[in-house]
Protein backbone atom coordinates (compact mmCIF):
# COMPACT_ATOMS: atom_id res chain seq x y z
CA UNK A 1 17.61 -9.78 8.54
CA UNK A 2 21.20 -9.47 9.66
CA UNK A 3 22.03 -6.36 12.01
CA UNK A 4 24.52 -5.24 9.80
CA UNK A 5 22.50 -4.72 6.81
CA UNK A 6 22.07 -1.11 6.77
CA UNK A 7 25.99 0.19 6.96
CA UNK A 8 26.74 -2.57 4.23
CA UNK A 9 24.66 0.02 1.84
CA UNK A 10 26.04 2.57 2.86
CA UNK A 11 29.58 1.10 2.60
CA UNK A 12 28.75 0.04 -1.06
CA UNK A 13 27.49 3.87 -1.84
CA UNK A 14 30.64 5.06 -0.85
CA UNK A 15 32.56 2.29 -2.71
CA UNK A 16 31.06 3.56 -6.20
CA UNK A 17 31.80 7.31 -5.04
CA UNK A 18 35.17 6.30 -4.47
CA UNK A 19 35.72 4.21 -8.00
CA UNK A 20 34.06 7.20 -9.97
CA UNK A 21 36.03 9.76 -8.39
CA UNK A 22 39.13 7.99 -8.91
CA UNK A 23 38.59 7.48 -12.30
CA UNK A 24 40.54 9.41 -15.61
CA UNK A 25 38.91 12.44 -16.50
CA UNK A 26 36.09 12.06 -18.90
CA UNK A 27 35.84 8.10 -18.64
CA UNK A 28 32.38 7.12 -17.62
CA UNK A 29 31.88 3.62 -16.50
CA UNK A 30 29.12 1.26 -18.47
CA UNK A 31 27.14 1.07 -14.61
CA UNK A 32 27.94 4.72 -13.65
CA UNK A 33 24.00 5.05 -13.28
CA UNK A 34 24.27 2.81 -10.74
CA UNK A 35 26.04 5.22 -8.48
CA UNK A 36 24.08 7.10 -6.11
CA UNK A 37 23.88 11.15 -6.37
CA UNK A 38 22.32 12.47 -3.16
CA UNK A 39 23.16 16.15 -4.22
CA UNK A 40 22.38 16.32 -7.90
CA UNK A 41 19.46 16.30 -10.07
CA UNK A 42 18.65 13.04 -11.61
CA UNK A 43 18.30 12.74 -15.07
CA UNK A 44 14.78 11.03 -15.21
CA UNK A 45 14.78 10.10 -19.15
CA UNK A 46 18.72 7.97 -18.60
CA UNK A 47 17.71 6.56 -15.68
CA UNK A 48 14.41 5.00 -17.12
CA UNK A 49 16.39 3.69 -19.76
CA UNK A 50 19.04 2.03 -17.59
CA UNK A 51 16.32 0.68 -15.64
CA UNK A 52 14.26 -1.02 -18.58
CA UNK A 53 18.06 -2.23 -19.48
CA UNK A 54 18.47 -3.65 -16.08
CA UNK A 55 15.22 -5.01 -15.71
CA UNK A 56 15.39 -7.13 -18.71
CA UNK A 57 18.78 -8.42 -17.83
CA UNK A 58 17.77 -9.45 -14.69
CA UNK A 59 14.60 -11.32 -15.66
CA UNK A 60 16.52 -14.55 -16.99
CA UNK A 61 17.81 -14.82 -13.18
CA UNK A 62 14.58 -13.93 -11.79
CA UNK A 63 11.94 -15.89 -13.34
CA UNK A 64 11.54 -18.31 -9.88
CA UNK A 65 11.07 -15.20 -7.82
CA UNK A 66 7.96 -13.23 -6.72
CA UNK A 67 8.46 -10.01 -8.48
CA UNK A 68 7.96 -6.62 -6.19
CA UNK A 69 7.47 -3.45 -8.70
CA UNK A 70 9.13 -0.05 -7.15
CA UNK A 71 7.70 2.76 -8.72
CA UNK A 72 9.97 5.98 -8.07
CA UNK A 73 12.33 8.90 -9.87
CA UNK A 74 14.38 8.79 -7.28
CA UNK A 75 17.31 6.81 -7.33
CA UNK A 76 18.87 6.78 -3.86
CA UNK A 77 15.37 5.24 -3.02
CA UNK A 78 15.00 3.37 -5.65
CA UNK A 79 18.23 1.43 -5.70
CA UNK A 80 18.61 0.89 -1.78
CA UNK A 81 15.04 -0.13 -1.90
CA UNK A 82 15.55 -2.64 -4.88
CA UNK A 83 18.73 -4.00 -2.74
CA UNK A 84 16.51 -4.22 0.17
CA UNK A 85 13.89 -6.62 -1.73
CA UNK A 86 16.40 -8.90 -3.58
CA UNK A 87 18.58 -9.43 -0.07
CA UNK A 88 15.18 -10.66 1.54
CA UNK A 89 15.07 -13.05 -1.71
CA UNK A 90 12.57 -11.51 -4.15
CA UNK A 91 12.84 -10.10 -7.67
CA UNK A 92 12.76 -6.28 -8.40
CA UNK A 93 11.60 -4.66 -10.73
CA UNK A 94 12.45 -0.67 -11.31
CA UNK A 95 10.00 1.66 -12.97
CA UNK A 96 9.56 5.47 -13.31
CA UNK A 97 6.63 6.27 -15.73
CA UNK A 98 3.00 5.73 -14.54
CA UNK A 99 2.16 3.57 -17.76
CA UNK A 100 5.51 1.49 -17.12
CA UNK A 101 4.17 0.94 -13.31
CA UNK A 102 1.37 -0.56 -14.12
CA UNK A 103 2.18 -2.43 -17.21
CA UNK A 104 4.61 -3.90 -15.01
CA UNK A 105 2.70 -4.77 -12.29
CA UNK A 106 0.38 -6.60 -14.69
CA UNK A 107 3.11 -9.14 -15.69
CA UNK A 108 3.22 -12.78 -14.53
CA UNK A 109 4.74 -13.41 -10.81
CA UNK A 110 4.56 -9.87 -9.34
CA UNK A 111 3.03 -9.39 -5.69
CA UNK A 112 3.62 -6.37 -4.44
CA UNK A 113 3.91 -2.92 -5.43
CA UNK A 114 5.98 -0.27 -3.54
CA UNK A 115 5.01 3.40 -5.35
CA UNK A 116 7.00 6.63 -3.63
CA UNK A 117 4.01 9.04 -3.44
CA UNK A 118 6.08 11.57 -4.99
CA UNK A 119 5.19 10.09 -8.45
CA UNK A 120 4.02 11.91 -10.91
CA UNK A 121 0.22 10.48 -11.05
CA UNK A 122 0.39 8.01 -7.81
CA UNK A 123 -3.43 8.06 -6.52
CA UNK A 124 -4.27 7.00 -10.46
CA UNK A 125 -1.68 4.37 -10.78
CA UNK A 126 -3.24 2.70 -7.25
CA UNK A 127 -6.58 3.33 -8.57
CA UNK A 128 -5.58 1.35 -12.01
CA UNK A 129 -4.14 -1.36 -9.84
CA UNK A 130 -6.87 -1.73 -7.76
CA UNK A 131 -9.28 -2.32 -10.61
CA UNK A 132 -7.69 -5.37 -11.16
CA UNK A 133 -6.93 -7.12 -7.81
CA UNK A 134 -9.66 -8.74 -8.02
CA UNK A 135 -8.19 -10.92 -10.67
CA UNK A 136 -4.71 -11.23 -8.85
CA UNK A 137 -3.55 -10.28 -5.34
CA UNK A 138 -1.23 -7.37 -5.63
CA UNK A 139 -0.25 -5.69 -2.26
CA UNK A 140 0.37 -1.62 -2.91
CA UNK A 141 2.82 -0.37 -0.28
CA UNK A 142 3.57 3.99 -0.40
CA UNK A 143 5.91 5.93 1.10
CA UNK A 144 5.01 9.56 1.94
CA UNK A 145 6.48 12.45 3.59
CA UNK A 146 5.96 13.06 7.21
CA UNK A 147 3.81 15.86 6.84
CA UNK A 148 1.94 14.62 3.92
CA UNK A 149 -1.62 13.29 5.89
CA UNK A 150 -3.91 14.36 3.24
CA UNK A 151 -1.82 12.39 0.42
CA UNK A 152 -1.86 9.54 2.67
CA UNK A 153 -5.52 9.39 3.30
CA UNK A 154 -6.02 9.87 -1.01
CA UNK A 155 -3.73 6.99 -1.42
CA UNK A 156 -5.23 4.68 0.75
CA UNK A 157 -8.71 5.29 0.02
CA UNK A 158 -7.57 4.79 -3.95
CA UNK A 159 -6.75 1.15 -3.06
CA UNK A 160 -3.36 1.33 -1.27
CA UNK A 161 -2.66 -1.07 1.50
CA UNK A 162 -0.25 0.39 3.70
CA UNK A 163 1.28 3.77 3.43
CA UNK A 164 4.40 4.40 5.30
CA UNK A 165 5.84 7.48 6.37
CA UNK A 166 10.21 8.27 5.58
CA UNK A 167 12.19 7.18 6.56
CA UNK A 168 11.00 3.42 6.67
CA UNK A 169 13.71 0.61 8.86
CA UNK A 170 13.67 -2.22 6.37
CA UNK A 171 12.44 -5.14 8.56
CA UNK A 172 8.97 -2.49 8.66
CA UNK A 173 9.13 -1.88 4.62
CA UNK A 174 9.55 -5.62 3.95
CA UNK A 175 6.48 -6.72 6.76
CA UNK A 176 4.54 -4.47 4.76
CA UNK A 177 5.36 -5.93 1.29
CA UNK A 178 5.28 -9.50 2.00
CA UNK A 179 2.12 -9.57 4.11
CA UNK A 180 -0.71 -11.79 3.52
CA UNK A 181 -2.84 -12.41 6.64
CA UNK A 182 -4.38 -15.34 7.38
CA UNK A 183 -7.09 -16.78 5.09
CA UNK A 184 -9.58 -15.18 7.14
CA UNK A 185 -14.09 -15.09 6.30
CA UNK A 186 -16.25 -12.71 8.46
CA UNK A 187 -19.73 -12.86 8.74
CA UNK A 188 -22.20 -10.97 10.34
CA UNK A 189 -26.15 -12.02 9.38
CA UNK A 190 -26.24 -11.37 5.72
CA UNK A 191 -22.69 -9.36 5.53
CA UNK A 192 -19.93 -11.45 4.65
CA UNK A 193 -15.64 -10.39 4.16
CA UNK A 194 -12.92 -12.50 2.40
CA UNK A 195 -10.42 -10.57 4.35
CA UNK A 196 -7.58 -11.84 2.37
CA UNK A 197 -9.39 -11.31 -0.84
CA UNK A 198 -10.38 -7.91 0.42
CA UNK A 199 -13.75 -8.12 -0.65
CA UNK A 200 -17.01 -8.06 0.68
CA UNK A 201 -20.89 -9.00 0.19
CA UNK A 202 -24.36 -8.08 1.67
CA UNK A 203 -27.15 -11.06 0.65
CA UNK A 204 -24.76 -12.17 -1.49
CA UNK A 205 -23.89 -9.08 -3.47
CA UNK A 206 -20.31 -7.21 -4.40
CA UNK A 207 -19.63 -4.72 -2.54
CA UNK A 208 -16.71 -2.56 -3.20
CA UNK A 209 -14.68 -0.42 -0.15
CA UNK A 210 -12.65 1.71 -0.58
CA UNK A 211 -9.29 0.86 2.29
CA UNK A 212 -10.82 3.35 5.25
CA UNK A 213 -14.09 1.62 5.39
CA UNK A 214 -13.18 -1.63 4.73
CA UNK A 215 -10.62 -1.51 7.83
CA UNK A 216 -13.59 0.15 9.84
CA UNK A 217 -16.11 -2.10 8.56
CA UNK A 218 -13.58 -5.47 9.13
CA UNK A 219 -12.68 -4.34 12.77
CA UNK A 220 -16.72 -4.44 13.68
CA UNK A 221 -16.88 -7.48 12.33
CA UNK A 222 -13.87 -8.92 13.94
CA UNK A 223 -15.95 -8.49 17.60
CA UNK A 224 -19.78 -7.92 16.68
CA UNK A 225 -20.74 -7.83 20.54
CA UNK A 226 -18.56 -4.90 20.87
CA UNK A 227 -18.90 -1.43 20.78
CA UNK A 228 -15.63 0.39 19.22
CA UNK A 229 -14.71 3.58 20.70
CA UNK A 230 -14.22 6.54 17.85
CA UNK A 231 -10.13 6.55 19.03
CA UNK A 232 -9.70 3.00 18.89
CA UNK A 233 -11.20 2.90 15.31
CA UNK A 234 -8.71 5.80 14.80
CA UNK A 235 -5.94 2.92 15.56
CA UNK A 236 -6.92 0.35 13.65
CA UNK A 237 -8.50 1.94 10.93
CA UNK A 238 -5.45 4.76 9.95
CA UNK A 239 -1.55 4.22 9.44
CA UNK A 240 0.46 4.65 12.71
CA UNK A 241 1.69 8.72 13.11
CA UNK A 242 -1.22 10.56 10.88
CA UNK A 243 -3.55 12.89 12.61
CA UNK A 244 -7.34 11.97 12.57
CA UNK A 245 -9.60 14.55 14.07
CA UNK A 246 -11.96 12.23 16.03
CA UNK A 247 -14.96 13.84 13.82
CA UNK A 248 -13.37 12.30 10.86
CA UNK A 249 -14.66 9.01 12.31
CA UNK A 250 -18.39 9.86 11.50
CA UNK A 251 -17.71 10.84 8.45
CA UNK A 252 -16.15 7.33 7.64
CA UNK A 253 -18.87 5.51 9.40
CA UNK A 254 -21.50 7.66 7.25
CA UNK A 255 -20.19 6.32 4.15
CA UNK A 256 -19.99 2.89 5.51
CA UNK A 257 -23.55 3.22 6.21
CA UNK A 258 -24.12 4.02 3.10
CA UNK A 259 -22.28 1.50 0.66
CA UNK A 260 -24.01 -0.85 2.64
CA UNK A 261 -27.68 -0.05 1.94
CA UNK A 262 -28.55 -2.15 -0.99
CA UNK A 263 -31.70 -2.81 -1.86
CA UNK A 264 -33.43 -1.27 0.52
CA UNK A 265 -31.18 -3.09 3.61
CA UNK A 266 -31.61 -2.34 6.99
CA UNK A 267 -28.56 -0.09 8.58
CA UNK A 268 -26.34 -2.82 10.75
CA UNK A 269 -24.40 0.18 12.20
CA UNK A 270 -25.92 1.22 15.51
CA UNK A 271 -24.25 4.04 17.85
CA UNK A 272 -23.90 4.39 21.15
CA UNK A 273 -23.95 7.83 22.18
CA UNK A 274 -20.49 8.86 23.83
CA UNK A 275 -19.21 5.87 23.04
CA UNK A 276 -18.74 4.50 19.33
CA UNK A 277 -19.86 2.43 16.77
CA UNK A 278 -20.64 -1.41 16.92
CA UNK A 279 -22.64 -3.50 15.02
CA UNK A 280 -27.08 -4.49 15.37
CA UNK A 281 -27.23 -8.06 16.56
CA UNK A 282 -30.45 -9.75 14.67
CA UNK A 283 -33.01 -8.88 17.07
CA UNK A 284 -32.49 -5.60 16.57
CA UNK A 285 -32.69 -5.72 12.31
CA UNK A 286 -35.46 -4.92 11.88
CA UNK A 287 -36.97 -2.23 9.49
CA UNK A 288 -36.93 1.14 11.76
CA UNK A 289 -39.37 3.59 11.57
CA UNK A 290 -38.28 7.10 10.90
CA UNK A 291 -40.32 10.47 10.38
CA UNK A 292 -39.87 11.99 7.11
């Protein structure tokens, strides 16, 4: 992306101050929701309009182009993002209302959703979304707040892939849109991962993980003779700049544990005391013995 990229925004921001203020009083342009208003109130109910407007007259341009849905009321964000996604040569498409986001991230050609966690009704709309990746691969991108570590952890355990904290440089927000990984299989005795796919089986059932413990569950897998310490699962596992108590680790690994034992399965988790977590190799799979 070229250096410049950034002050040409900014350059065409001021450019549509200067044309509206230089207008005759009381004219209003046909695209004066296109200018951006970083000290007023936006008018959610016009600018959902304009952008079902906007959206359907760019879709006759569009229709060769993967589709990325931004879901935000905001339209500073919204309309530097959108500029953001069509300069790196995909298709946007703007929505505010929680039905309208994922409506339109079920139509043909979209891969990737970027939802500003300020959204009325975010953690359901990745939840919705979620329920159908299985069908189609849609990567869920959110932008938080920098204090906002709780929301973060609710969005990504509701299905979100990344969750970035403002402000975001562009070459980050558009690595984490467009990313795809390699078409990588894991397997571990009877546990197997599409990692791509984001899915997961033990003796060859479904297995559904929510984003913490699949990330936990996929970096035991990725080394099964090692033994993970509790910070570097902290690393791998959670978004770069949120706080994770090291205790929060357990907690994780419990549930792990426990979306795992199916039918009776033996626990594959084993921990090393004052160490971390790693996985049992098959010697040591056997049935254990506990007192009630």
């Amino acid at each position: 992306m070229p250096g410049p990229f950034i002050p040409r925004v900014y350059q065409w921001i001021s450019a549509r101050r200067c044309a509206r203020s230089s207008a005759q009083p009381g004219h209003r342009s046909t695209k004066h929701f296109l200018t951006l208003r970083r000290n007023r109130s936006l008018d959610v109910t016009r600018y959902a309009c304009n952008c079902k407007i906007e959206n359907t007259t760019r879709a006759a341009f569009s229709t060769m182009r993967p589709t990325i849905v931004i879901g935000c009321g905001d339209a500073d964000l919204c309309f530097i993002s959108r500029h953001i996604v069509e300069h790196a040569g995909f298709s946007a498409s703007l929505q505010v209302q929680p039905d309208d986001i994922v409506s339109g991230c079920r139509a043909e050609g979209v891969c990737a959703l970027l939802i500003d966690g300020r959204t009325p009704a975010a953690l359901a709309i990745c939840e919705q979304i979620n329920g159908f990746r299985s069908q189609r691969e849609i990567r869920i991108v959110a932008l938080v707040d920098a204090k906002a570590h709780r929301q973060a952890l609710a969005l990504l355990n509701a299905g979100a892939d990344e969750v970035l904290i403002r402000p975001v440089p562009p070459v980050l927000l558009l690595h984490a849109l467009t990313f795809t990984g390699g078409a990588e299989r894991l397997v571990h005795g009877d546990i197997e991962m599409d990692v791509s796919a984001r899915r997961v089986w033990r003796a060859g059932c479904p297995i559904y993980l929510p984003r913490i413990e699949f990330a936990i569950l996929q970096q035991l897998l990725s080394n099964v003779d090692r033994v993970f310490g509790r910070r570097d699962i902290i690393k791998c596992s959670w978004p770069a700049g949120v706080f994770v108590d090291i205790k929060t680790v357990n907690v994780h690994v419990g549930r792990l544990r426990r979306f795992l034992a199916i039918d009776g399965a033996t626990d594959p988790i084993r921990c090393v005391r004052g160490i971390g977590y790693g996985l049992r190799s098959e010697d040591e799979r056997e049935p254990e013995n506990r007192t009630p």
